[in-house]
N, C-alpha and C. Protein backbone atom coordinates (compact mmCIF):
# COMPACT_ATOMS: atom_id res chain seq x y z
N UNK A 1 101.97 113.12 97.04
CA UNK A 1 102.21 112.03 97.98
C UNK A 1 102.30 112.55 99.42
N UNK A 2 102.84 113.72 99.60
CA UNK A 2 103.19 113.94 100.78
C UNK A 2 102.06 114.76 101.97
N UNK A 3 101.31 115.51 100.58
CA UNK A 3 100.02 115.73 100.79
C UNK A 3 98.83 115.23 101.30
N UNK A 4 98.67 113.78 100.73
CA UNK A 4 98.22 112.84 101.04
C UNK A 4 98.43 111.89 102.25
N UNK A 5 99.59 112.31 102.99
CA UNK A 5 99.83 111.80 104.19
C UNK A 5 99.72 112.77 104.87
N UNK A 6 99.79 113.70 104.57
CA UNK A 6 99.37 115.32 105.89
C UNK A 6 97.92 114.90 106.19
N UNK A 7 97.02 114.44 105.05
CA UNK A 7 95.68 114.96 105.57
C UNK A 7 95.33 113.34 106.03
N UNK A 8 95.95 111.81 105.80
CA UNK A 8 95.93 111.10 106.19
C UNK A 8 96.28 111.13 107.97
N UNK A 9 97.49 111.86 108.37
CA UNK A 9 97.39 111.94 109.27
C UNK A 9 97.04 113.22 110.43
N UNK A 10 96.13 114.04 109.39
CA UNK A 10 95.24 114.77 109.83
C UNK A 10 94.01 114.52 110.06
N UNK A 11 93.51 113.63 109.61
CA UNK A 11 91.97 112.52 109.89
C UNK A 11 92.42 111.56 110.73
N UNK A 12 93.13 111.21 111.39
CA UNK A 12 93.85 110.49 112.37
C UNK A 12 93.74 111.51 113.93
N UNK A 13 94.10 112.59 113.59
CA UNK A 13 94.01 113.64 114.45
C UNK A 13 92.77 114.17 115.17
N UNK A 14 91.98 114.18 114.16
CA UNK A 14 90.91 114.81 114.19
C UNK A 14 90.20 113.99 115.32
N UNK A 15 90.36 112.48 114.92
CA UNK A 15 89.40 111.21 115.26
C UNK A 15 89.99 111.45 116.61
N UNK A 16 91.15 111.62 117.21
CA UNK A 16 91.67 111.29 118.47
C UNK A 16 91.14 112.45 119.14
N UNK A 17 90.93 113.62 118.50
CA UNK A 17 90.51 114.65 119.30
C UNK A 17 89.29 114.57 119.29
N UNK A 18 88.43 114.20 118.28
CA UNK A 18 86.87 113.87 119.21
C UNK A 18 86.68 112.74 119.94
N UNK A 19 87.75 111.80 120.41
CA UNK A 19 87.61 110.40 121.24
C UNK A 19 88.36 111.11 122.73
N UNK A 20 89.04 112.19 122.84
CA UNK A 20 89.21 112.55 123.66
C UNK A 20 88.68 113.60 124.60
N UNK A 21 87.32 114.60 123.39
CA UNK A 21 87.02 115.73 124.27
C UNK A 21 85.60 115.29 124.58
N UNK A 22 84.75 114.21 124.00
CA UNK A 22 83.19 113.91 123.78
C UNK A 22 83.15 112.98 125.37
N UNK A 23 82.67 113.68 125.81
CA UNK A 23 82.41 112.83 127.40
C UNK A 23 80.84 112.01 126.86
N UNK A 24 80.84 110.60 127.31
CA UNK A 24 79.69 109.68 127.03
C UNK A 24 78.55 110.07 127.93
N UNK A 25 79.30 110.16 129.18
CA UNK A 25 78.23 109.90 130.21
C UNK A 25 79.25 110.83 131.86
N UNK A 26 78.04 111.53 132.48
CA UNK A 26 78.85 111.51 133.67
C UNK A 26 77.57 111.75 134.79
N UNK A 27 78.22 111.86 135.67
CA UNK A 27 76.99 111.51 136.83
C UNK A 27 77.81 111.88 138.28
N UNK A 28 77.35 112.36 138.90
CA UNK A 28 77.77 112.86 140.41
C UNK A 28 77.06 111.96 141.32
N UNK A 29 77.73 111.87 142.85
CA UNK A 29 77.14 111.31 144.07
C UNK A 29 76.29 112.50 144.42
N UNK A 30 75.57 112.27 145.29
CA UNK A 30 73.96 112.95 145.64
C UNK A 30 73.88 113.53 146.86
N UNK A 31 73.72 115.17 146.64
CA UNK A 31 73.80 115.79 147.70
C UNK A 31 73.65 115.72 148.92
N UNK A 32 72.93 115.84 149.32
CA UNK A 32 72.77 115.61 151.02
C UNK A 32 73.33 114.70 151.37
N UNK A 33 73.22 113.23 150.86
CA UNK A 33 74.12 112.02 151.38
C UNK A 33 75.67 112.29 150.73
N UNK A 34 76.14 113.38 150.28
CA UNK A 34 77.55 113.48 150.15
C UNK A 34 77.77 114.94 150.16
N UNK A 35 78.36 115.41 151.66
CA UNK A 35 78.52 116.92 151.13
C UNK A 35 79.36 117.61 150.03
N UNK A 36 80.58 116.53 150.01
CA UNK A 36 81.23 117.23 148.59
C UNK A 36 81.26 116.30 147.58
N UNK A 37 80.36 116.46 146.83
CA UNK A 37 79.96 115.50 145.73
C UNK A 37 81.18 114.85 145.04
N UNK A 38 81.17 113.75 144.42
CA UNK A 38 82.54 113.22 143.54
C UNK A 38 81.38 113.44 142.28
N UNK A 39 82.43 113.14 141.26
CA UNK A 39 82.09 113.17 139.86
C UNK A 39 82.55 111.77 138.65
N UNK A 40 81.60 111.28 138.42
CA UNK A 40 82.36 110.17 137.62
C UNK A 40 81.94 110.46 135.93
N UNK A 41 83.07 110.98 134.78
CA UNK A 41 83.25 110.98 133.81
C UNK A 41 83.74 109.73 133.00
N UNK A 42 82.56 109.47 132.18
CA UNK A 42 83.19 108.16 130.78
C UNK A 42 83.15 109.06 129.89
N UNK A 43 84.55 108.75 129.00
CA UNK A 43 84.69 109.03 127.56
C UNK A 43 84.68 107.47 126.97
N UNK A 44 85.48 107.76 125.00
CA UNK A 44 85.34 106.31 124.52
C UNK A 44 86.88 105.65 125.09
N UNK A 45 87.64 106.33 125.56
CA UNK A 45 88.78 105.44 126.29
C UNK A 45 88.93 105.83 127.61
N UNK A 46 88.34 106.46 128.67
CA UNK A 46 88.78 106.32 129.71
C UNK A 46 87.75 106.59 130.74
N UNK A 47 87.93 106.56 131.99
CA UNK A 47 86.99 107.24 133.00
C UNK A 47 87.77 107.88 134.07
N UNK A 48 87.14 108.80 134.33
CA UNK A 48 87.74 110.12 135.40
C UNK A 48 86.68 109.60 136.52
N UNK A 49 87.31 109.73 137.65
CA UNK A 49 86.68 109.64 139.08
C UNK A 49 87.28 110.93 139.62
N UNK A 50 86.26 111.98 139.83
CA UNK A 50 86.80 112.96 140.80
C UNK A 50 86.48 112.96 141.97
N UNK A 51 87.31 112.68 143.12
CA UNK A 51 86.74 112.86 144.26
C UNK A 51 87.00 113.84 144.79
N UNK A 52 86.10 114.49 145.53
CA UNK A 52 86.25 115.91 146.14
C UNK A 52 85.62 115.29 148.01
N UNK A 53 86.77 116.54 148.48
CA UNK A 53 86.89 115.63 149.94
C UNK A 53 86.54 117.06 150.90
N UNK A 54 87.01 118.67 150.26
CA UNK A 54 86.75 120.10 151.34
C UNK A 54 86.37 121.04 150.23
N UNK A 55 85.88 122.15 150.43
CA UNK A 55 85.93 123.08 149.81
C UNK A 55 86.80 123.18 148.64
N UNK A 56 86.32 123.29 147.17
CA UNK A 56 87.88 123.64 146.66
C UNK A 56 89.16 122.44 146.45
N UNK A 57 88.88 121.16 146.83
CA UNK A 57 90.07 120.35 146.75
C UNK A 57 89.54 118.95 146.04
N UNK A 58 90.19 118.72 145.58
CA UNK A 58 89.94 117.70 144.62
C UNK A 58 90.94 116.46 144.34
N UNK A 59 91.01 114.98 143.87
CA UNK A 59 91.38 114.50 143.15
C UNK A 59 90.85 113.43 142.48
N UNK A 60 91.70 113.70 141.35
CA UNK A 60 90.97 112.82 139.68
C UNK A 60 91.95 111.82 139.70
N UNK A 61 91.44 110.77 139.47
CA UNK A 61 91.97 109.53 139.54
C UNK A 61 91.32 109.38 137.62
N UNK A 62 92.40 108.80 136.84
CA UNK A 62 92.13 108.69 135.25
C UNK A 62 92.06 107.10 135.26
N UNK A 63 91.52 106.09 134.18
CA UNK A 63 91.82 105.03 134.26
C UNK A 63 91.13 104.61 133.11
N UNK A 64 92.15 103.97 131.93
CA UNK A 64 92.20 103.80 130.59
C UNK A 64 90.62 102.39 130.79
N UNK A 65 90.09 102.66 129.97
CA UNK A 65 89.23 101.55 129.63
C UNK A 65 90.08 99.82 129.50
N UNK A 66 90.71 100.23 129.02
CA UNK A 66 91.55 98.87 128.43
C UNK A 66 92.63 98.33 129.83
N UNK A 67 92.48 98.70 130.92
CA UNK A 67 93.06 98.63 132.45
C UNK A 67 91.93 98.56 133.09
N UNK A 68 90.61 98.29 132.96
CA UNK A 68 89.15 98.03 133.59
C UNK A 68 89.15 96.46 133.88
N UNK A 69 89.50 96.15 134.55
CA UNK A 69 88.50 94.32 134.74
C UNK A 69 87.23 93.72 135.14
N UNK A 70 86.74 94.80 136.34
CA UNK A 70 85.77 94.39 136.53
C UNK A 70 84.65 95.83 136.75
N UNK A 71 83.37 95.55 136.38
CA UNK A 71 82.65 96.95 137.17
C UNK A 71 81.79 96.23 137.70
N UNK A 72 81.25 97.12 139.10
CA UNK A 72 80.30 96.42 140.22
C UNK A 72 79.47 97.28 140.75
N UNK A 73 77.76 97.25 140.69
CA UNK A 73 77.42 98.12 141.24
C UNK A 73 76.67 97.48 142.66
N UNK A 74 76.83 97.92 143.86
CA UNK A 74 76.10 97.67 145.05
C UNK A 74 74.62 98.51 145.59
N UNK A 75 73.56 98.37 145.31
CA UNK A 75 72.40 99.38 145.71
C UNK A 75 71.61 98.31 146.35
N UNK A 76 70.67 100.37 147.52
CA UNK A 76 70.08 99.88 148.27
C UNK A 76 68.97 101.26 148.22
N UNK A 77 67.59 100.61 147.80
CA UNK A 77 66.91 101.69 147.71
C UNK A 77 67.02 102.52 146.23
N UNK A 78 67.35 103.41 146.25
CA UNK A 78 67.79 104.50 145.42
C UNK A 78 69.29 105.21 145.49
N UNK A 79 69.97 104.36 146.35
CA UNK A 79 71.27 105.08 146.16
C UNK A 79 71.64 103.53 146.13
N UNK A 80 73.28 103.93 145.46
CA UNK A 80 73.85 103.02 145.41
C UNK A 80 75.48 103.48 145.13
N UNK A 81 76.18 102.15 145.47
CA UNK A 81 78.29 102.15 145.36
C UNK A 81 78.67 101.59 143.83
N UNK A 82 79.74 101.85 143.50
CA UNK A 82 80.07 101.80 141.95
C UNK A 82 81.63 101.39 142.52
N UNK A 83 82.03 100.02 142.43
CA UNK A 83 83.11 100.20 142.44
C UNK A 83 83.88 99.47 140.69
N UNK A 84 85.41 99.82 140.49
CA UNK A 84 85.94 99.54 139.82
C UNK A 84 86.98 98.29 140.30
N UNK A 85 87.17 97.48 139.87
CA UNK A 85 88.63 96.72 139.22
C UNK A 85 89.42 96.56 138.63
N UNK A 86 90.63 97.21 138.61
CA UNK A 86 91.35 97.02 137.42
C UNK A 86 92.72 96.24 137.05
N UNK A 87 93.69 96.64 136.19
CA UNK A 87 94.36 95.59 135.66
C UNK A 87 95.66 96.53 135.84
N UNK A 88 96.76 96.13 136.31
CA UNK A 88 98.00 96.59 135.95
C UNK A 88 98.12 98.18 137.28
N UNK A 89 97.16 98.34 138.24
CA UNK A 89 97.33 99.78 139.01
C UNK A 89 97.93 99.00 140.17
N UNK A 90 98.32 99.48 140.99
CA UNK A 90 98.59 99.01 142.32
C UNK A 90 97.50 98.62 143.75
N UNK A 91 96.13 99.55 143.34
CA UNK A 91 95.11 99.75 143.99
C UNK A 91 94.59 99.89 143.08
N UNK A 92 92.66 99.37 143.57
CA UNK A 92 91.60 99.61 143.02
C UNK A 92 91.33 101.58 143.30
N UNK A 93 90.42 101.81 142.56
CA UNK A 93 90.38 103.59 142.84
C UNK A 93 88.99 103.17 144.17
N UNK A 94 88.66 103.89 144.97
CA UNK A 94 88.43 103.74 145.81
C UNK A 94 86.55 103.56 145.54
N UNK A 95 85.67 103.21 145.87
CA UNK A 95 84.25 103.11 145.36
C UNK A 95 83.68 104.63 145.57
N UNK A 96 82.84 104.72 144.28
CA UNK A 96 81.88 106.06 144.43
C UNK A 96 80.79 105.24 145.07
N UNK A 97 80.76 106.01 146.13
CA UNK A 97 78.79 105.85 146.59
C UNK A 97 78.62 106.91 146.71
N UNK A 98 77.28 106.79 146.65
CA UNK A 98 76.13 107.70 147.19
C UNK A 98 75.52 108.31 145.71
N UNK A 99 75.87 107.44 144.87
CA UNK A 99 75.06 108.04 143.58
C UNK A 99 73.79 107.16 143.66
N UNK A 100 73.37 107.66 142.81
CA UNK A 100 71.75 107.17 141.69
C UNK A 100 71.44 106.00 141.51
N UNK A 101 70.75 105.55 142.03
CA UNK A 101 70.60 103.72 141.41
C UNK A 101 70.80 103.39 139.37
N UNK A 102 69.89 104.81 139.10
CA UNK A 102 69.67 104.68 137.59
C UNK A 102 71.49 104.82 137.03
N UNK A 103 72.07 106.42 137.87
CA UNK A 103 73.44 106.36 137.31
C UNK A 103 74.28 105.66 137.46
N UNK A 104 74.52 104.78 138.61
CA UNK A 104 75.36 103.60 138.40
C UNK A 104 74.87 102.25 137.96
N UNK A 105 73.94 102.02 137.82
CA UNK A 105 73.73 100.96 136.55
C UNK A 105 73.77 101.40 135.30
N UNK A 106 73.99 102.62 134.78
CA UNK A 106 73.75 103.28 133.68
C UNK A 106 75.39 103.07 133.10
N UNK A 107 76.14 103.76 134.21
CA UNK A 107 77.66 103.81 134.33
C UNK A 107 78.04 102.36 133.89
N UNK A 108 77.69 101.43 134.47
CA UNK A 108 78.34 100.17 135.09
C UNK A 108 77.81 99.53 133.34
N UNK A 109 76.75 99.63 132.86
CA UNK A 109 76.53 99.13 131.32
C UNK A 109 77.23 99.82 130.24
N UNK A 110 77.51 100.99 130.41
CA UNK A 110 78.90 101.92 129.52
C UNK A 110 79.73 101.43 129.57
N UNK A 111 80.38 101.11 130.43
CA UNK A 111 82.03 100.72 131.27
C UNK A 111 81.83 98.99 130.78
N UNK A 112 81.16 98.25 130.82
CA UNK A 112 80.61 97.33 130.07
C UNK A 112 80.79 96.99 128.49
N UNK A 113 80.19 97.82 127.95
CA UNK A 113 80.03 97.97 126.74
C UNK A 113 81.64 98.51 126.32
N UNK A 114 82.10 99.24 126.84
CA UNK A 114 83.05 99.98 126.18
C UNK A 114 84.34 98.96 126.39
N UNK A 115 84.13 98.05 127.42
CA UNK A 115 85.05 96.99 127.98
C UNK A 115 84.90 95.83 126.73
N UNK A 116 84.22 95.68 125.83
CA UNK A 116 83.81 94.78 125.22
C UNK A 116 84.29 94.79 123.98
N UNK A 117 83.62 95.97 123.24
CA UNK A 117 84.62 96.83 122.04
C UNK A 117 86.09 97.23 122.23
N UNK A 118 86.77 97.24 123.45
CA UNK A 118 87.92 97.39 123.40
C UNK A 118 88.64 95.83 123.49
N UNK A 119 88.03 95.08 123.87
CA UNK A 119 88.80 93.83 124.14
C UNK A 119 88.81 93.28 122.67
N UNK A 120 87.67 93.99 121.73
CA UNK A 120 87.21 93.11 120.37
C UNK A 120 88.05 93.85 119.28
N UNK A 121 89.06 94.86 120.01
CA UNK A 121 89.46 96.24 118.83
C UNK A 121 88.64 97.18 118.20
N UNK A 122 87.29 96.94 118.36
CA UNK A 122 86.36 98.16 117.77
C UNK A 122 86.84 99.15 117.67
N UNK A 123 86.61 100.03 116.60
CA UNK A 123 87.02 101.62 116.78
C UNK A 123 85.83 102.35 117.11
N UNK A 124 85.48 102.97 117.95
CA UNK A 124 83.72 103.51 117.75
C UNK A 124 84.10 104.70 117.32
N UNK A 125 85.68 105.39 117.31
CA UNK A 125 85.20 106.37 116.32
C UNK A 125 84.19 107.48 115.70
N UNK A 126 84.43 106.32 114.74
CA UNK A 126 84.02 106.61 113.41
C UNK A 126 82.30 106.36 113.50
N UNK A 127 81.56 105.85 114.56
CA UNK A 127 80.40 105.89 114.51
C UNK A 127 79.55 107.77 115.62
N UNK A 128 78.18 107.65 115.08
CA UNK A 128 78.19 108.99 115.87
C UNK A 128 77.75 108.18 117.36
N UNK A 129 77.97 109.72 117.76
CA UNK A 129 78.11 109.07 119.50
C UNK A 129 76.44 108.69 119.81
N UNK A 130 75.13 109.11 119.67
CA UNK A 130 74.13 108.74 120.19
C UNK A 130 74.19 107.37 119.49
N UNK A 131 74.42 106.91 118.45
CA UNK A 131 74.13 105.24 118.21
C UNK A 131 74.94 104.25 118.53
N UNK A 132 76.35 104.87 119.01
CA UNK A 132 77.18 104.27 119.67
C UNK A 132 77.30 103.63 120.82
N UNK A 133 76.76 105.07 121.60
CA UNK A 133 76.33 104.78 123.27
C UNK A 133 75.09 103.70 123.44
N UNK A 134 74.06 103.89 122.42
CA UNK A 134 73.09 102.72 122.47
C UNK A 134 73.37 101.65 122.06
N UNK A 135 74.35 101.02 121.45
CA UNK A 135 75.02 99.73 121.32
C UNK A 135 75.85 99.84 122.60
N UNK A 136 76.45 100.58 122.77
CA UNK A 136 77.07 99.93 124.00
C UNK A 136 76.81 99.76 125.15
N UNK A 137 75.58 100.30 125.35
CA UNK A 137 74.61 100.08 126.56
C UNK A 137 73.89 98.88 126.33
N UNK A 138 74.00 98.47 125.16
CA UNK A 138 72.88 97.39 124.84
C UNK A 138 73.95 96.14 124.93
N UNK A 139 75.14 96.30 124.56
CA UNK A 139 76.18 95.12 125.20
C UNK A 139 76.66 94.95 126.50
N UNK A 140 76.06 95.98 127.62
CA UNK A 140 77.13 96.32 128.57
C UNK A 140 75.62 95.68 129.54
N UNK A 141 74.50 95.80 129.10
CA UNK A 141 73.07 95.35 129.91
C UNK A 141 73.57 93.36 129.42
N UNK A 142 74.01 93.07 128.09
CA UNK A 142 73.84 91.72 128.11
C UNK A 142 74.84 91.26 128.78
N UNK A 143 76.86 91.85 128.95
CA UNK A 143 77.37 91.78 129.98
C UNK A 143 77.64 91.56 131.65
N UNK A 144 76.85 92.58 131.68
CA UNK A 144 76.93 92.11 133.18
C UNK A 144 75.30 92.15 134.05
């Protein structure tokens, strides 16, 4: 019996540690139009915004999927702004521009998708990540 709950909540473990180390998607702002690039990381529960501002200095702003309200992308040309909305922070995190037209619509249908399955309880889990990410790109394009 007791056995049976070690490895019960050792497959519990496991699942949280590949939902926490498997990054979905990430994408940087674009050199020349940003000398110190930011970095925007999706996993299946959260997204990292790193902004980098000098040499060497940094900050990561974290923000749970399930605290997302809105995603917005603004483009012009080939670059484009990504901003977030969310639920319960005091401030919005501040907009990435100067990325990719492709990576922030790419972003903005993840953040989408993943906004969708979390509102519905999905576990994605338990599915592998390339057929995952293509459902949830494929809900996050009929989204928004």
């Amino acid at each position: 019996m007791e056995e049976e709950k070690t490895q019960a909540e050792l497959s519990k473990l496991d699942a949280l540690h590949k939902r926490a180390t498997s990054v979905l998607f990430r994408c940087s702002t674009m050199f020349p139009f940003d000398l110190f690039p930011n970095t925007l990381l999706i996993d299946h529960n959260k997204v990292d915004i790193i902004y980098r501002t000098f040499f060497g200095n940094s900050h990561t702003v974290s923000i749970p999927i399930a605290q997302l309200n809105y995603v917005g992308v603004e483009s012009v040309f080939f670059l484009a702004t990504l901003k977030l909305e969310t639920i319960g922070l005091e401030q919005n995190p501040a907009p990435l521009a100067m990325l990719g037209t492709r990576d922030a619509e790419m972003a903005k249908n993840i953040l989408f998708g993943l906004m969708a399955a979390e509102k519905h309880d999905i576990d994605l889990s338990a599915i592998p990540d390339e057929q995952m990410l293509a459902k949830v790109i494929e809900i996050g394009r009929a989204a928004g």
